[in-house]
N, C-alpha and C. Protein backbone atom coordinates (compact mmCIF):
# COMPACT_ATOMS: atom_id res chain seq x y z
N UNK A 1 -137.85 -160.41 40.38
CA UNK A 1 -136.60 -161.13 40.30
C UNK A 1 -136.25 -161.74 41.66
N UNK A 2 -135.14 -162.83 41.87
CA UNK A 2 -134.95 -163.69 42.87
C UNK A 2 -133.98 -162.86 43.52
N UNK A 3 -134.02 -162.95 44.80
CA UNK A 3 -132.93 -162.43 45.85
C UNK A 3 -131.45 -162.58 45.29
N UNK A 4 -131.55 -163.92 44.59
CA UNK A 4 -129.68 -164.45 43.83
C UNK A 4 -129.49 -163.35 43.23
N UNK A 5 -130.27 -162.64 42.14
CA UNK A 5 -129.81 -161.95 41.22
C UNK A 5 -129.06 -160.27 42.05
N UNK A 6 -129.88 -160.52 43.34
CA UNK A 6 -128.75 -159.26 43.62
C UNK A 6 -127.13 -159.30 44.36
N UNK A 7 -127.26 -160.71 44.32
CA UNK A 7 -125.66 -160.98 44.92
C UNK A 7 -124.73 -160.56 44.38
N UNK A 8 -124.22 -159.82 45.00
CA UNK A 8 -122.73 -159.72 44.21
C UNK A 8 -121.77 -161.15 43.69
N UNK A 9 -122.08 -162.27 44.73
CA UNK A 9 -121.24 -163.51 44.19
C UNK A 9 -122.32 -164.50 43.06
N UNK A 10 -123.29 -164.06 42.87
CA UNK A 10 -124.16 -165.05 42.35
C UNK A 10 -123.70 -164.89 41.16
N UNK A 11 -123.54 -166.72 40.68
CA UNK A 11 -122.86 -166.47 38.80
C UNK A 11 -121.18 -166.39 39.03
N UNK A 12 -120.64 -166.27 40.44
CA UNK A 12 -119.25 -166.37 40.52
C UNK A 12 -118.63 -167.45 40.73
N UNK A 13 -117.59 -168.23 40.55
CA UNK A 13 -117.17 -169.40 40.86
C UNK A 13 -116.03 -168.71 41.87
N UNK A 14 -115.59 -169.25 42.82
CA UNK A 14 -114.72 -169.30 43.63
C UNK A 14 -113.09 -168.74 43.04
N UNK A 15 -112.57 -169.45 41.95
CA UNK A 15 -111.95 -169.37 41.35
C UNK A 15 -112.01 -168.45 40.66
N UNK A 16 -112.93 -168.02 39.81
CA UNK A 16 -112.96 -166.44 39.35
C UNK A 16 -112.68 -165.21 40.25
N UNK A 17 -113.39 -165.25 41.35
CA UNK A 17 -112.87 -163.90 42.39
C UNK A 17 -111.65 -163.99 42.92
N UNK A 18 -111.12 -165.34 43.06
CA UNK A 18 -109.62 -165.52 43.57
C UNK A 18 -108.95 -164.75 42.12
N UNK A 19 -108.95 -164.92 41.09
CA UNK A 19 -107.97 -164.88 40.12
C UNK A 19 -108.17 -163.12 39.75
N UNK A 20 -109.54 -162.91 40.13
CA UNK A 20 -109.66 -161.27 40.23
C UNK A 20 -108.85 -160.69 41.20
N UNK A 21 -109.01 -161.01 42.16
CA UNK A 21 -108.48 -160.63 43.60
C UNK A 21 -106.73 -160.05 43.15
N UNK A 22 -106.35 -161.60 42.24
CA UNK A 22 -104.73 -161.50 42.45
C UNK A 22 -104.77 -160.57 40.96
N UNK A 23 -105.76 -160.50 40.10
CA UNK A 23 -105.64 -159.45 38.89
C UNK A 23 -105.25 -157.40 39.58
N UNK A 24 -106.29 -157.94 40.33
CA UNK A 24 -106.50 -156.44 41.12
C UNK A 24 -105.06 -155.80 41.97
N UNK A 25 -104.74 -157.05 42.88
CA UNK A 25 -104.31 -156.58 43.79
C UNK A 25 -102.38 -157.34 43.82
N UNK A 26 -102.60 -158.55 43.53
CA UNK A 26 -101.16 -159.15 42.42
C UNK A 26 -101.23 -160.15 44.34
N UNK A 27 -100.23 -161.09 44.43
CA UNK A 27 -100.13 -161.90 45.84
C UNK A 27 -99.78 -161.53 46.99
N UNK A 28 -98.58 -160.07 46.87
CA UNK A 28 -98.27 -159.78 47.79
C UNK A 28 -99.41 -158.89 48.45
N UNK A 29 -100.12 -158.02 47.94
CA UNK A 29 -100.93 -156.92 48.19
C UNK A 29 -101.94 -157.78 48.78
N UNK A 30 -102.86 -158.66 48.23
CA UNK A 30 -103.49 -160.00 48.86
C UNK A 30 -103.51 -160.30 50.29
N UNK A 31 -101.95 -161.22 49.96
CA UNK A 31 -101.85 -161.44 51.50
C UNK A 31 -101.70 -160.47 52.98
N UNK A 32 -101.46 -158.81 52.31
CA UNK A 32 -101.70 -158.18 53.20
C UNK A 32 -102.75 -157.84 53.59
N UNK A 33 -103.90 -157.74 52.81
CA UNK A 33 -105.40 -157.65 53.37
C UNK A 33 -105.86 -159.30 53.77
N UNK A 34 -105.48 -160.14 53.31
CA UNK A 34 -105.71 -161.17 53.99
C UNK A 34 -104.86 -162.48 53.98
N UNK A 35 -104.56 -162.18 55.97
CA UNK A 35 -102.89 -162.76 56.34
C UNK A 35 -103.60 -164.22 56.39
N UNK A 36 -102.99 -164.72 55.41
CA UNK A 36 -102.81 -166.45 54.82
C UNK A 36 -102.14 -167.06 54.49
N UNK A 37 -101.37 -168.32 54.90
CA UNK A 37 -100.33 -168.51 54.62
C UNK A 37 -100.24 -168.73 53.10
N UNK A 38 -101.38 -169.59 52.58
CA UNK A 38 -101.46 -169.89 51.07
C UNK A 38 -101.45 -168.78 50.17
N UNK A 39 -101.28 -167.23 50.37
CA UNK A 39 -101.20 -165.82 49.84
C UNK A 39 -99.74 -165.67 50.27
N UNK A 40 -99.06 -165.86 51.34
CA UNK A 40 -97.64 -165.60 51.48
C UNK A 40 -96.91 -166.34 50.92
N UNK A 41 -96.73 -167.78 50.80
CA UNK A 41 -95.71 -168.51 50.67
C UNK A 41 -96.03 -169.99 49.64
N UNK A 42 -95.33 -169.18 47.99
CA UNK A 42 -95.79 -169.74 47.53
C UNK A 42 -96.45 -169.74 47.03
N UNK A 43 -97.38 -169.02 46.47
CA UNK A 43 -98.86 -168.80 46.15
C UNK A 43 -99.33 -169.39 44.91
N UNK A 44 -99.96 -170.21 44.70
CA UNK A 44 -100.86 -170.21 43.30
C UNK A 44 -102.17 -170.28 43.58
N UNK A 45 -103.12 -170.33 42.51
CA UNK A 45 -104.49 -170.21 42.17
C UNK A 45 -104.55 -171.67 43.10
N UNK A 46 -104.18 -173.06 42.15
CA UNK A 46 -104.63 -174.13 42.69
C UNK A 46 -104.50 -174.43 44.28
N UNK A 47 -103.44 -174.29 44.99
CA UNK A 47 -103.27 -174.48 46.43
C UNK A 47 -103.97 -173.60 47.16
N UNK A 48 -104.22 -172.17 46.74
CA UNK A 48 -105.39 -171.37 47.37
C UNK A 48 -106.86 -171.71 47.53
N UNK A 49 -107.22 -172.10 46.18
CA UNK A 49 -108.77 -172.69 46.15
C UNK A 49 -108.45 -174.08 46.74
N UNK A 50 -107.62 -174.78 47.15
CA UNK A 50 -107.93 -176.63 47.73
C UNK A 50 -108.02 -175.67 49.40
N UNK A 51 -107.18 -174.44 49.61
CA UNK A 51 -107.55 -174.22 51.29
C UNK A 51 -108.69 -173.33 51.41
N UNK A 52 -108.89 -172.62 50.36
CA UNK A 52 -110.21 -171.80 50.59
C UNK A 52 -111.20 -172.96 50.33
N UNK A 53 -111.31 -173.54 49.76
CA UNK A 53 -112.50 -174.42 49.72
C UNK A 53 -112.48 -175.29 50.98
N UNK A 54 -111.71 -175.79 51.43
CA UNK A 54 -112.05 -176.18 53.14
C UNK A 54 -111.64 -175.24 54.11
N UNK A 55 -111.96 -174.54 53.94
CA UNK A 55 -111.58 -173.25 55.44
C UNK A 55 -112.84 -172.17 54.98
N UNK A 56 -113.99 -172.45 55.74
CA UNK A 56 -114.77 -171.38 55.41
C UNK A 56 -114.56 -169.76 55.81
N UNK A 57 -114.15 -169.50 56.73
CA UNK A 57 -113.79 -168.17 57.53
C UNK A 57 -112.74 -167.56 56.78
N UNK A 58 -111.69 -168.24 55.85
CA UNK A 58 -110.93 -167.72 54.84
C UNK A 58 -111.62 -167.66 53.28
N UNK A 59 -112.63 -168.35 53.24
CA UNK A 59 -113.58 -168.06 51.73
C UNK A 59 -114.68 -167.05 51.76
N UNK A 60 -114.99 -166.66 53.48
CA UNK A 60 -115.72 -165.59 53.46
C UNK A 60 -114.93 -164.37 53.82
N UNK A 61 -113.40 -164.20 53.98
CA UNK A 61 -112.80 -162.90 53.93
C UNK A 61 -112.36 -162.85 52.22
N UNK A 62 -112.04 -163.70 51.42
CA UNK A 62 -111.94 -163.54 50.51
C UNK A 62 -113.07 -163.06 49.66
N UNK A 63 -114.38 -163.28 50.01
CA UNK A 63 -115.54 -163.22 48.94
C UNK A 63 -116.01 -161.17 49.86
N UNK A 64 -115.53 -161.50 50.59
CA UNK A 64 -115.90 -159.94 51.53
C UNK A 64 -115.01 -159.20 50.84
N UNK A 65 -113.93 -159.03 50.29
CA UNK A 65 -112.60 -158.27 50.29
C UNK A 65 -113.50 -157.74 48.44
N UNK A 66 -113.73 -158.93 47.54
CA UNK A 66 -114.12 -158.94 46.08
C UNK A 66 -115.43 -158.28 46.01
N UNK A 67 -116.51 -158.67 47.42
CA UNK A 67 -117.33 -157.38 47.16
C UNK A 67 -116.80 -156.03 47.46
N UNK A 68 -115.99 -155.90 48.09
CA UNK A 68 -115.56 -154.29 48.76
C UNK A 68 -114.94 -153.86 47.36
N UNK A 69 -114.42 -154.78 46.49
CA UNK A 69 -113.56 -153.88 45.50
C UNK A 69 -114.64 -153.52 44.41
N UNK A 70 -116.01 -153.91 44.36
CA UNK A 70 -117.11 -154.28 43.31
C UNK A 70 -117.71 -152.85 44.00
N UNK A 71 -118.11 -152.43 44.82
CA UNK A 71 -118.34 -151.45 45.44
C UNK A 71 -117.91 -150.01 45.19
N UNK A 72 -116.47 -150.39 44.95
CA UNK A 72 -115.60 -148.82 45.11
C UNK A 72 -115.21 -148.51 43.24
């Protein structure tokens, strides 16, 4: 089998782990593991994914946080 298949994100869309994230953990709990303004103020799905999708260093604490919860 290919290296992809052991990713934890492989087969994930961006949008799916965000909407897990806020299933799991709800916006406020979120933005305390990761201080963002688009998690504090205001929050939806759509305005999160337009800044996670151009801010890489905030799409890799987000995709870090969804493996840690895949883990435990």
């Amino acid at each position: 089998m290919s290296e992809s298949n052991k990713d934890p994100l492989h087969g994930k869309t961006l949008e799916m782990i965000l909407n897990q994230l806020v299933a799991y953990y709800g916006w406020e709990n979120l933005a305390f593991h990761i201080d963002i303004n688009c998690f504090k103020k205001d929050p939806s799905v759509k305005s999160s994914l337009k800044f996670l999708r151009a801010t890489p260093w905030a799409r890799k604490k987000v995709e870090d946080l969804y493996i840690s919860i895949l883990e435990n």
